[in-house]
C-alpha atoms as a PDB file:
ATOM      1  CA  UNK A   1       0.000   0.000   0.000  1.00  0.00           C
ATOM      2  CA  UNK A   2       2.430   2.319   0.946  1.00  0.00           C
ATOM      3  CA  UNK A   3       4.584   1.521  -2.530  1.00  0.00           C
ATOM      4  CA  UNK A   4       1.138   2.399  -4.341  1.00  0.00           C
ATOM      5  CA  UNK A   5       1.074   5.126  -3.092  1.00  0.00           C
ATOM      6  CA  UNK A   6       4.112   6.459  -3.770  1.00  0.00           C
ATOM      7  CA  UNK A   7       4.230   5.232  -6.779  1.00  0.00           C
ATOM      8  CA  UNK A   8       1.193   7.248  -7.174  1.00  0.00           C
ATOM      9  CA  UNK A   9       2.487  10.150  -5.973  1.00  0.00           C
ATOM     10  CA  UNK A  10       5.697   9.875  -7.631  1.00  0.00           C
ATOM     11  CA  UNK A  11       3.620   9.185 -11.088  1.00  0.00           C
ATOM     12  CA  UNK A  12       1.673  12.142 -10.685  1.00  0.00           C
ATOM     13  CA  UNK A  13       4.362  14.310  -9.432  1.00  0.00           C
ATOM     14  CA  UNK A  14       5.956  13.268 -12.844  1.00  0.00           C
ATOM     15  CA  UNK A  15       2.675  14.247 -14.626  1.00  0.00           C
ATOM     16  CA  UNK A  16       3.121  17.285 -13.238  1.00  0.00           C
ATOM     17  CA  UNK A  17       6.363  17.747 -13.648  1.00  0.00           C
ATOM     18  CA  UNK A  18       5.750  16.940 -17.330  1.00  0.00           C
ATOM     19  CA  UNK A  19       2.742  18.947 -18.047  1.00  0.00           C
ATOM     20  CA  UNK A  20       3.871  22.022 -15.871  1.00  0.00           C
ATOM     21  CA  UNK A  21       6.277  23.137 -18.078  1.00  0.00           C
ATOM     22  CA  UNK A  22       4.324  22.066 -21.114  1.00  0.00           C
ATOM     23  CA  UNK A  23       1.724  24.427 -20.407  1.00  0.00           C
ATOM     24  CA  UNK A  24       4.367  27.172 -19.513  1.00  0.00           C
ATOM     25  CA  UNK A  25       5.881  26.392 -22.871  1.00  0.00           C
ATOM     26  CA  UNK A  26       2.250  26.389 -24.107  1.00  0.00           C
ATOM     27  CA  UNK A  27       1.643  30.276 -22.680  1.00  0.00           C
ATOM     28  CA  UNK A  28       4.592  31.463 -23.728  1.00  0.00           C
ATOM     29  CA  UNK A  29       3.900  30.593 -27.027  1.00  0.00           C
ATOM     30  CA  UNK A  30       0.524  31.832 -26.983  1.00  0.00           C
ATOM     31  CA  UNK A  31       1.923  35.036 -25.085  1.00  0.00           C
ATOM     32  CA  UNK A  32       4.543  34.492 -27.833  1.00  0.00           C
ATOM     33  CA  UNK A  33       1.621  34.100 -30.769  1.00  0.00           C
ATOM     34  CA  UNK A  34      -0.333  37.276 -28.944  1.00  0.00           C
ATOM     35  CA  UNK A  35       2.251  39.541 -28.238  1.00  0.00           C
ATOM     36  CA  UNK A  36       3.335  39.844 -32.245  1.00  0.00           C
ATOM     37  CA  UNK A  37      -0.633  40.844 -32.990  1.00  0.00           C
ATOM     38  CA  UNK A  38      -0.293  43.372 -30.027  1.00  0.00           C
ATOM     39  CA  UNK A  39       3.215  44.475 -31.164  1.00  0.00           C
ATOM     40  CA  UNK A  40       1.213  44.746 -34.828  1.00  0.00           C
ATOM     41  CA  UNK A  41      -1.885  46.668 -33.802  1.00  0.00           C
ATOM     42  CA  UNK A  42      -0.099  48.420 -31.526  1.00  0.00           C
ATOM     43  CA  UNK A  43       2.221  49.406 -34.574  1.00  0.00           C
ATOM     44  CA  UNK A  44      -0.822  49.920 -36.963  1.00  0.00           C
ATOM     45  CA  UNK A  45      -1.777  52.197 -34.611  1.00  0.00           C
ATOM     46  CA  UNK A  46       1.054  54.535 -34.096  1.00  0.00           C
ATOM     47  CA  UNK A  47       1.421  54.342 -37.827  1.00  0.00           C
ATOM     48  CA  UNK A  48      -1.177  57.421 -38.211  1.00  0.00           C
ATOM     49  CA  UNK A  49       0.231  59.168 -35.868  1.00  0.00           C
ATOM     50  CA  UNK A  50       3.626  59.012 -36.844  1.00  0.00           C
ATOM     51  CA  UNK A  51       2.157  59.911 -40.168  1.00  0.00           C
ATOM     52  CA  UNK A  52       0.524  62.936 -38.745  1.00  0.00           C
ATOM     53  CA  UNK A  53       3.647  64.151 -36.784  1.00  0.00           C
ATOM     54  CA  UNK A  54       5.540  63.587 -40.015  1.00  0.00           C
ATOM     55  CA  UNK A  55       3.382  65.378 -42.506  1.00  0.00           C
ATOM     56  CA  UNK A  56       3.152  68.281 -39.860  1.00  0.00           C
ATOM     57  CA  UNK A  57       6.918  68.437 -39.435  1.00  0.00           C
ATOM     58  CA  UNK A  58       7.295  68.344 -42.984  1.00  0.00           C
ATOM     59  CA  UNK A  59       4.239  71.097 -43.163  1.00  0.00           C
ATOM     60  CA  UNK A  60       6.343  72.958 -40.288  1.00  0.00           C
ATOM     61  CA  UNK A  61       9.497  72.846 -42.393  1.00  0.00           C
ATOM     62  CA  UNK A  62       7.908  73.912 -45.798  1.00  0.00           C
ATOM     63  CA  UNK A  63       6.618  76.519 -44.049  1.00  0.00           C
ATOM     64  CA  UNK A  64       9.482  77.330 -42.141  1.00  0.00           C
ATOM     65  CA  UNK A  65      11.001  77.304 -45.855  1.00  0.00           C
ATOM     66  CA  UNK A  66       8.358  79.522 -47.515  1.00  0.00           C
ATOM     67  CA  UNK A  67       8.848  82.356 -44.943  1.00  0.00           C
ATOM     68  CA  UNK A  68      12.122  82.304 -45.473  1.00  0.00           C
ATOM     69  CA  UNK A  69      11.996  81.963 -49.007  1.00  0.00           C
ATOM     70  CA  UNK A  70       9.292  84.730 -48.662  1.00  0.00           C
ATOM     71  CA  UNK A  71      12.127  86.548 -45.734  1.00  0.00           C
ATOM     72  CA  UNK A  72      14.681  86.468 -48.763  1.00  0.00           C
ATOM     73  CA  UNK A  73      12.813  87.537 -51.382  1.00  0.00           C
ATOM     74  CA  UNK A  74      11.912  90.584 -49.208  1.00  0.00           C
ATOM     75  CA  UNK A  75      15.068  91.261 -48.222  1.00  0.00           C
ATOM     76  CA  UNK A  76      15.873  90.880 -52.592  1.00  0.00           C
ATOM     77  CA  UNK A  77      12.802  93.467 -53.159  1.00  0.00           C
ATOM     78  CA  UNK A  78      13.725  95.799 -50.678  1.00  0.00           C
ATOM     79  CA  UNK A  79      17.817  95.867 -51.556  1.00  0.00           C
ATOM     80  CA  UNK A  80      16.790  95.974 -55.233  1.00  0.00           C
ATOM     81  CA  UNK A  81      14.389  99.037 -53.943  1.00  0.00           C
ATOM     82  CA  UNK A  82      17.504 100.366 -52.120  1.00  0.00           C
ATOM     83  CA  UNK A  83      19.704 100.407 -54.912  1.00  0.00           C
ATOM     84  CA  UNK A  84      17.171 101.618 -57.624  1.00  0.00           C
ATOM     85  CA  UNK A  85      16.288 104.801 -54.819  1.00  0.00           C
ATOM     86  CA  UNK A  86      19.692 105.485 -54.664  1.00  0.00           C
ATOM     87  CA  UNK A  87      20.446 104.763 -58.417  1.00  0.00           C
ATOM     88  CA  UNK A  88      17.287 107.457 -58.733  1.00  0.00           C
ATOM     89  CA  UNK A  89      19.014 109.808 -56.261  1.00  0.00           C
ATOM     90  CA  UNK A  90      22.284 109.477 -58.499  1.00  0.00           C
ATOM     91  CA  UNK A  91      20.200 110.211 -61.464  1.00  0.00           C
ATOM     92  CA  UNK A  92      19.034 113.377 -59.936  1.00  0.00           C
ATOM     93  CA  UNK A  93      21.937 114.321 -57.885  1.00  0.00           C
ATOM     94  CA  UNK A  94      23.485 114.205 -61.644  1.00  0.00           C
ATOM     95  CA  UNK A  95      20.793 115.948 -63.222  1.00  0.00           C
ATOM     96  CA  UNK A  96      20.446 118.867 -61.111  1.00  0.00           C
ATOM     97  CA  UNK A  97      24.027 119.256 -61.231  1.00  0.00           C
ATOM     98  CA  UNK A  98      23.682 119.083 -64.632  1.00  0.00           C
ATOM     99  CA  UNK A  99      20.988 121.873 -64.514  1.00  0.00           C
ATOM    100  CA  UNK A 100      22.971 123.768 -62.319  1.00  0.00           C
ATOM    101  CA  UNK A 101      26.388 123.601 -64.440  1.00  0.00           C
ATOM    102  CA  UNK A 102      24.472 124.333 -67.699  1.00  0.00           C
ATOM    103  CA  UNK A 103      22.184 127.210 -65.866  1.00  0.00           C
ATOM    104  CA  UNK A 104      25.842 128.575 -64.454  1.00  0.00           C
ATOM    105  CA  UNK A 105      27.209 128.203 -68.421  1.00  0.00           C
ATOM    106  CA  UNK A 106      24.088 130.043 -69.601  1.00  0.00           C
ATOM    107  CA  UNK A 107      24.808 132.615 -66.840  1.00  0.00           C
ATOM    108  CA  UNK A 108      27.746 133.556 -67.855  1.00  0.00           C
ATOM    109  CA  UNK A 109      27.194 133.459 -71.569  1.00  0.00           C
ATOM    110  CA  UNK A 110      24.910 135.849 -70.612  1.00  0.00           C
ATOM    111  CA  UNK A 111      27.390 138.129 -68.860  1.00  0.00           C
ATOM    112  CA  UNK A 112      29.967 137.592 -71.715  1.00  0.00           C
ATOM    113  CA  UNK A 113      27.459 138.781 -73.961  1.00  0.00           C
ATOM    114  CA  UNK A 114      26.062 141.516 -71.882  1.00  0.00           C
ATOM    115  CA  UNK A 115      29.950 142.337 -71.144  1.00  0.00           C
ATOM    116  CA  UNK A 116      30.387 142.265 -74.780  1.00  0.00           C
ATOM    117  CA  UNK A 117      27.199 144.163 -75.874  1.00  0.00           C
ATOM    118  CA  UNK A 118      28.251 146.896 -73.519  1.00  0.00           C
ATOM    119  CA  UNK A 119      31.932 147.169 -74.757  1.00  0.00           C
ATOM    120  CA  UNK A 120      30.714 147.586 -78.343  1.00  0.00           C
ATOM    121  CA  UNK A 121      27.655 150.294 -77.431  1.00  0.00           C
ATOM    122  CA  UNK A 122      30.900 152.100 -75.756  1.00  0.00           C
ATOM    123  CA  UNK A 123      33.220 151.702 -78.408  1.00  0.00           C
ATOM    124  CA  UNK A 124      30.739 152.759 -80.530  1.00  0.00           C
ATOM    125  CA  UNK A 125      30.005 155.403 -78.679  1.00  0.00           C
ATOM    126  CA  UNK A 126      33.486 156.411 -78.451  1.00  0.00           C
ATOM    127  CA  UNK A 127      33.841 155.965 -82.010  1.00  0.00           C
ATOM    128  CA  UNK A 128      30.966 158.400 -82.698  1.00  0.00           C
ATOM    129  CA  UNK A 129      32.374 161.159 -79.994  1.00  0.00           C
ATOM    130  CA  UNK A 130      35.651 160.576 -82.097  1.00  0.00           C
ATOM    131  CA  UNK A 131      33.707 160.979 -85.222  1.00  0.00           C
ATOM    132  CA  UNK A 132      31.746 164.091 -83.630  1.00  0.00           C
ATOM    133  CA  UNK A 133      34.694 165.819 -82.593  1.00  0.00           C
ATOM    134  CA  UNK A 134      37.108 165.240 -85.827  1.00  0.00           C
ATOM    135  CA  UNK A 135      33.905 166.567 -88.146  1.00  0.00           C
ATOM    136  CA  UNK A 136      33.276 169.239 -85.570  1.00  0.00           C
ATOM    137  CA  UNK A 137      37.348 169.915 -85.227  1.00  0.00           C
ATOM    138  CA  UNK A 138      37.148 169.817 -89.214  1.00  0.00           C
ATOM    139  CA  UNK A 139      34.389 171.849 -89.762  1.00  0.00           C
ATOM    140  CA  UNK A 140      35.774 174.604 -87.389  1.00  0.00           C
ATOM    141  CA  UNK A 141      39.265 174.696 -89.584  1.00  0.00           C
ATOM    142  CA  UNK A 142      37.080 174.765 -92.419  1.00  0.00           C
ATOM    143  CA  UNK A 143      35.506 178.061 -91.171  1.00  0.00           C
ATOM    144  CA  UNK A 144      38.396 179.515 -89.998  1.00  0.00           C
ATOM    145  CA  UNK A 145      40.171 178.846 -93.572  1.00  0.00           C
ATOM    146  CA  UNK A 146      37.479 180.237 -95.303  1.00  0.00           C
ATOM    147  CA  UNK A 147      36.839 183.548 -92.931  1.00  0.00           C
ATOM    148  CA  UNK A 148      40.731 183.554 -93.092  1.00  0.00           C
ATOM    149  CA  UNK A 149      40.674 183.515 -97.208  1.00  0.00           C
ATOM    150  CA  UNK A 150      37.653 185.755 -96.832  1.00  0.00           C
ATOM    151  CA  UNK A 151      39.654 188.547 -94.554  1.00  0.00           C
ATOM    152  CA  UNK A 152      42.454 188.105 -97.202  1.00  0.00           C
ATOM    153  CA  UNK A 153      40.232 188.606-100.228  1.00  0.00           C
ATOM    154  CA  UNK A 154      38.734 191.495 -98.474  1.00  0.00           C
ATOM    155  CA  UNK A 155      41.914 193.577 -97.761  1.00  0.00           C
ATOM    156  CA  UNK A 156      42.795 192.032-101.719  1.00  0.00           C
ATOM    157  CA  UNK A 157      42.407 195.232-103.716  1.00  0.00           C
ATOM    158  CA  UNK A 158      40.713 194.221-107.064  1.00  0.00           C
ATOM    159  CA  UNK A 159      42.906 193.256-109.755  1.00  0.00           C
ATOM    160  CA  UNK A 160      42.853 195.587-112.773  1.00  0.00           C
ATOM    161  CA  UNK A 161      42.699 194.165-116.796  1.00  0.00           C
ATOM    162  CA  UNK A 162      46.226 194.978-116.946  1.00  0.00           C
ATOM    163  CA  UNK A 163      47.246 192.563-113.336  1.00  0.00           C
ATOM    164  CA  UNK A 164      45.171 189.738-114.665  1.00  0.00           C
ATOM    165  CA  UNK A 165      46.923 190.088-118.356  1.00  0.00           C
ATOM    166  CA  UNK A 166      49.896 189.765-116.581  1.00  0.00           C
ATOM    167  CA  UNK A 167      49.014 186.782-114.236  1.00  0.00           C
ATOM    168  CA  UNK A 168      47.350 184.622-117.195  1.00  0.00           C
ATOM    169  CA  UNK A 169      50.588 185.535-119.174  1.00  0.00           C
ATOM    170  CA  UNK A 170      53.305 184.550-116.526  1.00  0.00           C
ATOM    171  CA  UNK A 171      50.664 181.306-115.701  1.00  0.00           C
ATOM    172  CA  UNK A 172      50.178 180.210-119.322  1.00  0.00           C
ATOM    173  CA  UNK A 173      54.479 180.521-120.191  1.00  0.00           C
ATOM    174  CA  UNK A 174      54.708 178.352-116.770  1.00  0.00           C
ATOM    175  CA  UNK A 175      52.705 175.266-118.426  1.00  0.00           C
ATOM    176  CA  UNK A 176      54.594 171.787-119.058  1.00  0.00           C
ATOM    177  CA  UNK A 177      54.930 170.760-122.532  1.00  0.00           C
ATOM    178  CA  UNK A 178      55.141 167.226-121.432  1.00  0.00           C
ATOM    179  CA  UNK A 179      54.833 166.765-117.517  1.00  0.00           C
ATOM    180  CA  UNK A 180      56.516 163.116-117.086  1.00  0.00           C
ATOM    181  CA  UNK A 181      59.865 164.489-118.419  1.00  0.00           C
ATOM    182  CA  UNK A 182      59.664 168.324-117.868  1.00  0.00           C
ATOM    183  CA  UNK A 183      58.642 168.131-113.534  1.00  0.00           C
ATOM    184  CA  UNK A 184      61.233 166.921-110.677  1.00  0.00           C
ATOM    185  CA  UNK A 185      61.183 165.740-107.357  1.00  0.00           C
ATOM    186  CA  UNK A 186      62.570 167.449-104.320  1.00  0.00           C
ATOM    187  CA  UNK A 187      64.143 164.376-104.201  1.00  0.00           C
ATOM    188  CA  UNK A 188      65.694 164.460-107.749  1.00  0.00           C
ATOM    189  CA  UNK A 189      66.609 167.957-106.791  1.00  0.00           C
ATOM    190  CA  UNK A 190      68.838 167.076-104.183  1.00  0.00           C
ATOM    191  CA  UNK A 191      66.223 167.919-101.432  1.00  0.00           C
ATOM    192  CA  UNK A 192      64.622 170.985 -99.607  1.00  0.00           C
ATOM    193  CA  UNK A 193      66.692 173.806 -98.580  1.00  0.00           C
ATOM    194  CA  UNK A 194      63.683 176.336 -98.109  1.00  0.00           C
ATOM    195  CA  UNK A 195      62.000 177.934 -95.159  1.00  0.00           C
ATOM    196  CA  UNK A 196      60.042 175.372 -93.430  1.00  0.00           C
ATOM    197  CA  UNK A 197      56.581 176.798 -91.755  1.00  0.00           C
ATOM    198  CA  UNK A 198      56.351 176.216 -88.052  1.00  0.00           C
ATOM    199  CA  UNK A 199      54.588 172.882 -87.377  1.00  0.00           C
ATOM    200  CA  UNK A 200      51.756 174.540 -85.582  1.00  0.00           C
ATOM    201  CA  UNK A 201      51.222 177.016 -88.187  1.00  0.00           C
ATOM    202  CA  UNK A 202      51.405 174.442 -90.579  1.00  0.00           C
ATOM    203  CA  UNK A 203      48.588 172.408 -88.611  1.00  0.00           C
ATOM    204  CA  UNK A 204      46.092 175.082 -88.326  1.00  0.00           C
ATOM    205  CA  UNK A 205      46.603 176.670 -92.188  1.00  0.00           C
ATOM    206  CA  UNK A 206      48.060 173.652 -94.429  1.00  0.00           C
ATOM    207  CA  UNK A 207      47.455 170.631 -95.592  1.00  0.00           C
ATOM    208  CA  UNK A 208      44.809 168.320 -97.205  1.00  0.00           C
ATOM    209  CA  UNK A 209      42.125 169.679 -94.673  1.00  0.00           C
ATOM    210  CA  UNK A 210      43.038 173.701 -95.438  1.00  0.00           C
ATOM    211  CA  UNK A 211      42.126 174.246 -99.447  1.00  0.00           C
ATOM    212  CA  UNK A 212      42.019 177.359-100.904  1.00  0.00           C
ATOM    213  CA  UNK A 213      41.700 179.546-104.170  1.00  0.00           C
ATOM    214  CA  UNK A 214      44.756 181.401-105.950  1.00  0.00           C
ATOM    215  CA  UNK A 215      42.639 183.628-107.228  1.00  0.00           C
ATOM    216  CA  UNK A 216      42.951 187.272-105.778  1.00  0.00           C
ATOM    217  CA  UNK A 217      45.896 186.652-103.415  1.00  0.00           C
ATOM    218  CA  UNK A 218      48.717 189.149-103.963  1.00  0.00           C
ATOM    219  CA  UNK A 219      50.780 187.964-106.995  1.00  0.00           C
ATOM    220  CA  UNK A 220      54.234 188.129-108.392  1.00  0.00           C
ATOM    221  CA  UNK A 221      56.373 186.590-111.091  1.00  0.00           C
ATOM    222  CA  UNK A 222      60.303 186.424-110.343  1.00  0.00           C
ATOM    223  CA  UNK A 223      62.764 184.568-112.330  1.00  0.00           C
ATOM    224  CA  UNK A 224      59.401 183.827-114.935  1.00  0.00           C
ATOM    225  CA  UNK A 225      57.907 181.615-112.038  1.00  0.00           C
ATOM    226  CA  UNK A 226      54.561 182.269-110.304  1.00  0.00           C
ATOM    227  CA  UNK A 227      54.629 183.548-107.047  1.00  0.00           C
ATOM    228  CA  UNK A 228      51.716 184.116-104.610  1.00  0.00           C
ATOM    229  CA  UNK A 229      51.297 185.060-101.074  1.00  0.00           C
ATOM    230  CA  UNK A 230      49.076 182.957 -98.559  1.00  0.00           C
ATOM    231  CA  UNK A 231      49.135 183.309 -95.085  1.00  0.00           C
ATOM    232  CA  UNK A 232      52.623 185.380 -94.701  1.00  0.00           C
ATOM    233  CA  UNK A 233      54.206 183.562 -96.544  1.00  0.00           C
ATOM    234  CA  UNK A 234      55.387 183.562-100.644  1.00  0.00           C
ATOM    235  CA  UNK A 235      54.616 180.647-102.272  1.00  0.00           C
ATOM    236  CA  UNK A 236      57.095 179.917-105.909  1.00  0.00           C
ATOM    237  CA  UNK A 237      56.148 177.058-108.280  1.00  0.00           C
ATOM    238  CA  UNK A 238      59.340 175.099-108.875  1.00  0.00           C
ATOM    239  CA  UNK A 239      57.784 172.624-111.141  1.00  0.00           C
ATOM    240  CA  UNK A 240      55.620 173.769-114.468  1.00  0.00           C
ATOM    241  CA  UNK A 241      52.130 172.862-114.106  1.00  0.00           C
ATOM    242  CA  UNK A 242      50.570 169.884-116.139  1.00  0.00           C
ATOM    243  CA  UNK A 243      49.511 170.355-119.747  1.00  0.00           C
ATOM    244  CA  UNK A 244      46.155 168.601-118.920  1.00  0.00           C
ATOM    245  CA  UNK A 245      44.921 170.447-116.250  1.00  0.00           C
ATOM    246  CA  UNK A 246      42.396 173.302-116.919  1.00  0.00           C
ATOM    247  CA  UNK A 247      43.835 176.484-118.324  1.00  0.00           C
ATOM    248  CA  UNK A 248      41.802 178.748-115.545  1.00  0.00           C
ATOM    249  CA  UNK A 249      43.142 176.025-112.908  1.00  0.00           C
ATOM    250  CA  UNK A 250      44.745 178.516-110.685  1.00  0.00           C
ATOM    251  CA  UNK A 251      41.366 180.866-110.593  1.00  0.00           C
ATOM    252  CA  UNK A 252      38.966 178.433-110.316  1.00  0.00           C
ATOM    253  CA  UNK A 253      40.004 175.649-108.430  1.00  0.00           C
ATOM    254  CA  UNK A 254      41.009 174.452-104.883  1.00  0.00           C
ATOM    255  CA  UNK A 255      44.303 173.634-103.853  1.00  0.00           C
ATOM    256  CA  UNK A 256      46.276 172.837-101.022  1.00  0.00           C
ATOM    257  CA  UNK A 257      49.894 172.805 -99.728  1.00  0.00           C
ATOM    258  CA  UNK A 258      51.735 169.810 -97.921  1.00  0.00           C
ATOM    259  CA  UNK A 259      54.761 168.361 -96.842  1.00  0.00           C
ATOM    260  CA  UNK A 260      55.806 164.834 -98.173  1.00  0.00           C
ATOM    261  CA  UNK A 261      58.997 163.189 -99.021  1.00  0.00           C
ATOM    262  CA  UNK A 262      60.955 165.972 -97.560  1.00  0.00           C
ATOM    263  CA  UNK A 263      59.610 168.834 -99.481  1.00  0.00           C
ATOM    264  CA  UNK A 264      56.905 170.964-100.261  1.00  0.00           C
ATOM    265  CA  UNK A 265      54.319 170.715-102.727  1.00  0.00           C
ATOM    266  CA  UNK A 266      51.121 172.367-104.692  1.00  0.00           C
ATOM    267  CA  UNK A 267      48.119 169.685-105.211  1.00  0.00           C
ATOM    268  CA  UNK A 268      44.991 170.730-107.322  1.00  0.00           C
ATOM    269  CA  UNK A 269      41.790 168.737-105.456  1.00  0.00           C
ATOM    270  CA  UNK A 270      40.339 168.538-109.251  1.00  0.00           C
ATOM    271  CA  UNK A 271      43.400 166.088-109.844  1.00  0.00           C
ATOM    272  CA  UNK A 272      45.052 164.773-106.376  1.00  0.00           C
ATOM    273  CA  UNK A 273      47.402 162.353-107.705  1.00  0.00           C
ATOM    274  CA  UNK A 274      49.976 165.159-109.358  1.00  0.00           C
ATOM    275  CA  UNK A 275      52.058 167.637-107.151  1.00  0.00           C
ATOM    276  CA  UNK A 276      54.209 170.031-108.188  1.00  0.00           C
ATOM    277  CA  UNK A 277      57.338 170.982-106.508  1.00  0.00           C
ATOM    278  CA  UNK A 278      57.419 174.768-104.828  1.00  0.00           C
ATOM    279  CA  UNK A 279      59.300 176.909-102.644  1.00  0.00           C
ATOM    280  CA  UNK A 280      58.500 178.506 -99.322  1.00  0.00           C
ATOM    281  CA  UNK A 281      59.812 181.703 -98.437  1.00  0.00           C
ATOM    282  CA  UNK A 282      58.923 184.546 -95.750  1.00  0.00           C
END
């Protein structure tokens, strides 16, 4: 009885001994065949959400990349703003000083012209007081040759038949023949050793400016030359007198003395570019 029984208990001891750890075996692999489908679902279900967080860190970052995409193409605008303000500023800075320099130029054309317009109203008002005064200073030499001729024609007795016989005589017998070979220069005549009139005197009563008449001044003939007084002083024709000038020349026309090439001589204004040769005396 007692082996039975421990037999039995030894048998069932081993029974459980056996089946113990086969159903531990058994729950692990259940646990084992559960826990995957857990792991899974569990899995499945933080899929989404990992998803989710993805897709709105991805959202965060595009956005985060638009503004600053958006941040840099503001910063672009507003430095391309920048530069095309001050490029604009440039511009005007240059054309007002442009403006300026050209108003400045324009300026002082201006005054150059104004300067220049003024010069030439004076010079040509100079020019007329020049002009003024040499036609007055003219006209007043005129007038005093004339009133001087006059005073001498006055206290000129008149000539008789017999004096004017005498003048047209000695005048006609004083006439060239041929006046290119018959007149000489003072020059050719080995120069002027006459009485020279004072060069005041000879300002104020001689010269191109201070014509006169022959005609009724006191006349003589020495040596067979004309001689005639005018103004103090005796005028003798050296030279004849041309063959083509008129044959009343010395009563009706105006003539004048001057000095050139170191000597005196007696031009007709009827034909200025012949002078004859004469002599001065007191």
């Amino acid at each position: 009885m007692k082996v039975t029984g421990f037999i039995s208990t030894a048998a069932l001891s081993l029974l459980l001994g056996i089946a113990a750890p086969a159903y531990a075996q058994h729950e692990q692999q259940d646990q084992k065949q559960e826990h995957p489908a857990q792991q899974q679902n569990k899995h499945e279900q933080a899929k989404p959400e990992q998803q989710h967080a993805q897709q709105q860190q991805k959202q965060e970052q595009n956005k985060q990349t638009q503004q600053h995409a958006q941040q840099q193409q503001k910063q672009e605008q507003n430095k391309q703003t920048q530069q095309h303000a001050q490029q604009q500023q440039k511009q005007d800075q240059n054309r007002q000083t442009q403006q300026h320099a050209q108003q400045q130029q324009k300026q002082d054309q201006n005054k150059q012209t104004q300067q220049h317009a003024q010069q030439q109203q004076k010079q040509d008002q100079n020019r007329q007081t020049q002009q003024h005064a040499q036609q007055q200073q003219k006209q007043d030499q005129n007038r005093q040759t004339q009133q001087h001729a006059q005073q001498r024609n006055s206290q000129q007795p008149h000539r008789t038949q017999e004096q004017q016989r005498v003048q047209h005589t000695a005048w006609q017998s004083h006439r060239s023949q041929r006046w290119e070979s018959d007149h000489r220069t003072w020059q050719q005549r080995g120069g002027y050793n006459g009485y020279r009139i004072p060069d005041d005197r000879f300002r104020g009563y001689f010269g191109s400016d201070h014509g006169f008449r022959i005609y009724g001044l006191p006349f003589l003939v020495v040596g067979g030359h004309p001689r005639f007084r005018y103004d103090g002083y005796w005028i003798s024709l050296v030279d004849p007198w041309p063959e083509y000038w008129g044959n009343d020349w010395y009563d009706n026309d105006d003539v004048y003395v001057t000095y050139v090439d170191n000597g005196y001589y007696l031009y007709n204004r009827r034909y200025p570019n012949v002078g004859i040769a004469i002599s001065i005396s007191m």
